[in-house]
Protein backbone atom coordinates (compact mmCIF):
# COMPACT_ATOMS: atom_id res chain seq x y z
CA UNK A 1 3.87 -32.15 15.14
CA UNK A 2 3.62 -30.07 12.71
CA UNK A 3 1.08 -27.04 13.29
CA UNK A 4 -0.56 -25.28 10.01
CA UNK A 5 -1.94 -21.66 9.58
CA UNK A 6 -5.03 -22.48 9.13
CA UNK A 7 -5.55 -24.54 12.33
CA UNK A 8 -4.10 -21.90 14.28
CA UNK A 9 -6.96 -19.63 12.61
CA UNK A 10 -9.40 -22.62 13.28
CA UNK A 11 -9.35 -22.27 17.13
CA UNK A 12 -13.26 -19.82 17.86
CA UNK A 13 -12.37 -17.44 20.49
CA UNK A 14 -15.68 -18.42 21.96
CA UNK A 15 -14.11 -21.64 23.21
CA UNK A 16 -11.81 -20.09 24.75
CA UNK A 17 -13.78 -17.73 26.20
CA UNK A 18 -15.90 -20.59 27.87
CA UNK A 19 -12.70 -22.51 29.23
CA UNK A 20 -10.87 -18.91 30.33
CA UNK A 21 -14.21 -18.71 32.69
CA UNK A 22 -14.61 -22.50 33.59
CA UNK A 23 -11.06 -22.01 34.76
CA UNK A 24 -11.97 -18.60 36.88
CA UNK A 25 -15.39 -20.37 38.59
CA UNK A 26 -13.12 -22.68 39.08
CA UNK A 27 -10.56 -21.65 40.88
CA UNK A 28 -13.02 -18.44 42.76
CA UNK A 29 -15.22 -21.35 43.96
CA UNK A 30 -12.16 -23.48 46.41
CA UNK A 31 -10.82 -20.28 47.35
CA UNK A 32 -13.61 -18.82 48.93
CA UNK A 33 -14.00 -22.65 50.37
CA UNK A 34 -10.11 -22.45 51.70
CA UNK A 35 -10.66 -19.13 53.44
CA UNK A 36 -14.11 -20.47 54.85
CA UNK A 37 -12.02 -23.51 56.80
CA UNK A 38 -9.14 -21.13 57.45
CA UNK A 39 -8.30 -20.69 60.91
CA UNK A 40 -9.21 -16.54 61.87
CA UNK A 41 -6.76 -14.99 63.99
CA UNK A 42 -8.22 -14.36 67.73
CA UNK A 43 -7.85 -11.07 68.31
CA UNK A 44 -5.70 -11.01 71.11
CA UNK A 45 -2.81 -13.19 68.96
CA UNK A 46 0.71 -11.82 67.81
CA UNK A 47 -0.01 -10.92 63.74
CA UNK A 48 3.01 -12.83 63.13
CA UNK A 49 1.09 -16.16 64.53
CA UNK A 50 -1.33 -15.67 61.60
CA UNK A 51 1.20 -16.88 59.24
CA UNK A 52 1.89 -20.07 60.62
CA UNK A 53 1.04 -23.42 59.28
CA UNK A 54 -2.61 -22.21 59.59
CA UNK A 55 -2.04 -19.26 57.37
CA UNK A 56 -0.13 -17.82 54.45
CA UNK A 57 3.22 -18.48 54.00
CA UNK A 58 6.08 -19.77 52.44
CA UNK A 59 5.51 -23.47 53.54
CA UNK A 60 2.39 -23.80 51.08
CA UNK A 61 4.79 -23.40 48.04
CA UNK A 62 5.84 -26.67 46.22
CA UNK A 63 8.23 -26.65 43.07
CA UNK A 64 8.31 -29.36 40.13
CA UNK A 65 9.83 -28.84 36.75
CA UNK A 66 10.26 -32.05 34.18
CA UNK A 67 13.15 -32.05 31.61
CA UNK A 68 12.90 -34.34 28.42
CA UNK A 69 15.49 -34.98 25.65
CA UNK A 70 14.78 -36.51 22.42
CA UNK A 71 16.67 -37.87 19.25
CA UNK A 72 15.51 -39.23 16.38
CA UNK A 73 15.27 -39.47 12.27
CA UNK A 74 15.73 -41.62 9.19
CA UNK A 75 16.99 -41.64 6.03
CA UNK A 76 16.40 -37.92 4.77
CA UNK A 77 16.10 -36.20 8.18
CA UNK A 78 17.14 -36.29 11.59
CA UNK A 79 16.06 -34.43 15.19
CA UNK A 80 17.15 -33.99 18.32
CA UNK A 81 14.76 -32.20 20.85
CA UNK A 82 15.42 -31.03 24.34
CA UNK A 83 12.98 -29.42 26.60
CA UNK A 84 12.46 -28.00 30.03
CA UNK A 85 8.66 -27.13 31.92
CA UNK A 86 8.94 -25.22 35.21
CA UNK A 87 6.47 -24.96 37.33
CA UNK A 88 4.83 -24.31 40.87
CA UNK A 89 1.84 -23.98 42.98
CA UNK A 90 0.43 -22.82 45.87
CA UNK A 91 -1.85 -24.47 48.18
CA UNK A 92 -4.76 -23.15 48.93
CA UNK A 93 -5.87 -26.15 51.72
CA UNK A 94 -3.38 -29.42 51.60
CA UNK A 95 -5.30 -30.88 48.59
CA UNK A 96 -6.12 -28.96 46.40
CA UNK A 97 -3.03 -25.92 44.73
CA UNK A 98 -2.83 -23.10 41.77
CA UNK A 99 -0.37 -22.05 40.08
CA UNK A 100 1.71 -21.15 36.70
CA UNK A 101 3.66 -23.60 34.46
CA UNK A 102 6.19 -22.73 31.59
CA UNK A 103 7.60 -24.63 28.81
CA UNK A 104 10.75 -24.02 26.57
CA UNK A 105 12.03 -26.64 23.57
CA UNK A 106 14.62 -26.52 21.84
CA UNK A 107 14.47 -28.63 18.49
CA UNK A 108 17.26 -28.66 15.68
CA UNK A 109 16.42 -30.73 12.55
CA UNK A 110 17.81 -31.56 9.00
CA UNK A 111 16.08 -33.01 5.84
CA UNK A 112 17.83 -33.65 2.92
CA UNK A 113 16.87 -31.74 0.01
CA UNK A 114 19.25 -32.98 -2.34
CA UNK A 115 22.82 -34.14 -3.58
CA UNK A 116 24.85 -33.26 -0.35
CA UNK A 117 22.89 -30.61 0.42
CA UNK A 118 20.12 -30.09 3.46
CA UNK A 119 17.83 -27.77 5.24
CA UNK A 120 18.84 -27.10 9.05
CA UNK A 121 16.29 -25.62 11.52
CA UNK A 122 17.38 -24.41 14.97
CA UNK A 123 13.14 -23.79 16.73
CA UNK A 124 12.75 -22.23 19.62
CA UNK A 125 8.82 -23.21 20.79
CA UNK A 126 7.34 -21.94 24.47
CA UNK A 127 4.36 -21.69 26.09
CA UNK A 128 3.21 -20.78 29.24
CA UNK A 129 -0.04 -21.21 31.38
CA UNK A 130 -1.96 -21.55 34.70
CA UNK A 131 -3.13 -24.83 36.53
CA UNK A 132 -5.62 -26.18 38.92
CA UNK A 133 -4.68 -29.30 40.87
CA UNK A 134 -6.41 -32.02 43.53
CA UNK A 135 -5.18 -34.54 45.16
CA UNK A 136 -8.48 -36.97 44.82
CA UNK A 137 -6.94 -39.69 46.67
CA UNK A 138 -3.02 -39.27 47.92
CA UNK A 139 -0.84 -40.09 45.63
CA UNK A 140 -3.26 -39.84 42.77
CA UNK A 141 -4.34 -36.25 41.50
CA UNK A 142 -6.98 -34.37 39.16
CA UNK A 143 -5.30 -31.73 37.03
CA UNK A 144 -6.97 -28.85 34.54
CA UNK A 145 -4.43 -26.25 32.84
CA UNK A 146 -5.06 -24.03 30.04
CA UNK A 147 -1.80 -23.09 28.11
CA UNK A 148 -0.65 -20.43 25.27
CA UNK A 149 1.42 -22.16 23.17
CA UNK A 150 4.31 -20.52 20.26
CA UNK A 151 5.56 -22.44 18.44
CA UNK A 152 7.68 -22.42 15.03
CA UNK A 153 7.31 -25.00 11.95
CA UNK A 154 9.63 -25.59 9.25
CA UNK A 155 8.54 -23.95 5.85
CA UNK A 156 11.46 -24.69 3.42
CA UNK A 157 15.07 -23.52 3.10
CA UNK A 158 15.73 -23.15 6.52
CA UNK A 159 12.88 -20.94 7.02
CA UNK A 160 9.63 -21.25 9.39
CA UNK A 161 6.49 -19.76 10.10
CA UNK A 162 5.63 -18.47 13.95
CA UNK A 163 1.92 -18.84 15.21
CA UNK A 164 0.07 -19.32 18.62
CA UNK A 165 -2.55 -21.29 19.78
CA UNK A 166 -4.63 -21.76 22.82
CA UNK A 167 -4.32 -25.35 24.70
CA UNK A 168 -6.88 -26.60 27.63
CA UNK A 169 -5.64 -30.11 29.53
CA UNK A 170 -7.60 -31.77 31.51
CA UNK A 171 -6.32 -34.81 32.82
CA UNK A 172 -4.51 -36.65 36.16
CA UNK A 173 -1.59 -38.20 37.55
CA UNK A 174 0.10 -39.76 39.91
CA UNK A 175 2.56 -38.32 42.66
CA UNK A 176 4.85 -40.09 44.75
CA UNK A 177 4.61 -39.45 48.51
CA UNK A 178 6.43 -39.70 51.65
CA UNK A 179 8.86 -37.09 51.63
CA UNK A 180 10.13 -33.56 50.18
CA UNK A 181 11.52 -34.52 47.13
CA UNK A 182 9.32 -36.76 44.59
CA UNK A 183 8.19 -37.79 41.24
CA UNK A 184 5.07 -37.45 39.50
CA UNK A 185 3.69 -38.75 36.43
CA UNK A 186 0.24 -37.18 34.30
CA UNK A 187 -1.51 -37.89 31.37
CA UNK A 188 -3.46 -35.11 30.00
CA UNK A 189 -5.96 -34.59 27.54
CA UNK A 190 -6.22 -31.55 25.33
CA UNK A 191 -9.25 -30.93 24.59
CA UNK A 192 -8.57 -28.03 21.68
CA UNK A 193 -6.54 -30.33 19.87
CA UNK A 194 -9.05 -32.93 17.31
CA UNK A 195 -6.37 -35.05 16.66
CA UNK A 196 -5.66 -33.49 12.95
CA UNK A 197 -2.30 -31.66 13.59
CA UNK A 198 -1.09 -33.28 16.27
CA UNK A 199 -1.89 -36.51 19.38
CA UNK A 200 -4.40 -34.87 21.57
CA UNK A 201 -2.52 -37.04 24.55
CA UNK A 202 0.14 -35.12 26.61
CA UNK A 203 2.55 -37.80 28.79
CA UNK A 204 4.64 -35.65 31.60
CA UNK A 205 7.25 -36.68 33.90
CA UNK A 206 8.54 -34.20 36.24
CA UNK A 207 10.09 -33.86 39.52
CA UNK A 208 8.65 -31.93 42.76
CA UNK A 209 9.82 -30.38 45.93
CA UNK A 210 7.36 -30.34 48.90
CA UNK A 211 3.98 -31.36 46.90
């Protein structure tokens, strides 16, 4: 997946202007519905009451992270890829949580460039982003994220180019239920990426802690 210079010139910062405030309606729009339902504090209640299951606190945090590990190659190269994507959320009402995700991948690769000789890469790629997330129908859930990706591609003689780019998902999955530790699988669209570079399709598996 390799990414060129002149994609990562290609992407209009009007685009990304337009998703950056999709995202904020977005998100502006079911808090102000959360605090609406929210049960208000009677006035002659202990402040400390106010953050019970009702309110703020640390019982509306869930934790998920997803780990992948990848080898591969053929004749003149070979790969091996291991990654790690963090992540958590808050919830604003029971169905429907914000919140930020990370990624970090490690990649080391070889080609053969000649008689017993070879270029070796060690790429360090991360991004990191914010997400939106509803649970449409327990265990099945709607998910939008938009994500700034770095990343670093091979150039020749062990050397590689750094760029960013901007990536919007938008997308669902499914989460299993029924206790505090689970599973979830997604398949996400990005809807910056036109297929050119690299597979538009993003498959995640990841574990999660009180979702």
């Amino acid at each position: 997946m390799n990414l060129q210079l002149s994609e990562l010139q290609g992407v209009k910062t009007s685009n990304i202007i337009k998703i950056a405030t999709f995202l904020l309606v977005f998100l502006v729009g079911f808090s102000f519905n959360a605090d609406a339902q929210r049960k208000k504090p009677r006035s002659n209640d202990k402040v400390e009451d106010y953050f019970d299951e009702e309110g703020f606190g640390s019982h509306k945090l869930w934790y998920g992270g997803g780990i992948g590990l990848n080898f591969g190659g053929g004749t003149n190269s070979s790969q091996f890829n291991f990654s790690i994507s963090p992540m958590f959320g808050y919830k604003i009402t029971e169905e429907f949580s914000i919140g930020p995700r990370a990624e970090l991948d490690y990649v080391h690769a070889r080609f053969a460039t000649g008689n017993n000789t070879s270029d070796k890469y060690n790429i360090f790629n991360y991004a990191i982003g914010g997400f939106a997330r509803y649970k449409v129908f327990n265990p099945f859930f709607a998910h939008v994220e938009y994500q700034l990706e770095s990343r670093a591609d091979p150039i020749g003689n062990g050397e590689t180019r750094r760029g960013s780019r901007d990536n919007f998902f938008v997308g669902g999955g499914y989460g299993s239920s029924g206790g505090l530790i689970g599973y979830e699988i997604s398949i996400l669209w990005n809807v910056l990426e036109d297929g050119s570079v690299d597979i538009p399709l993003d498959y995640r598996i990841a574990f999660t802690y009180n979702f």
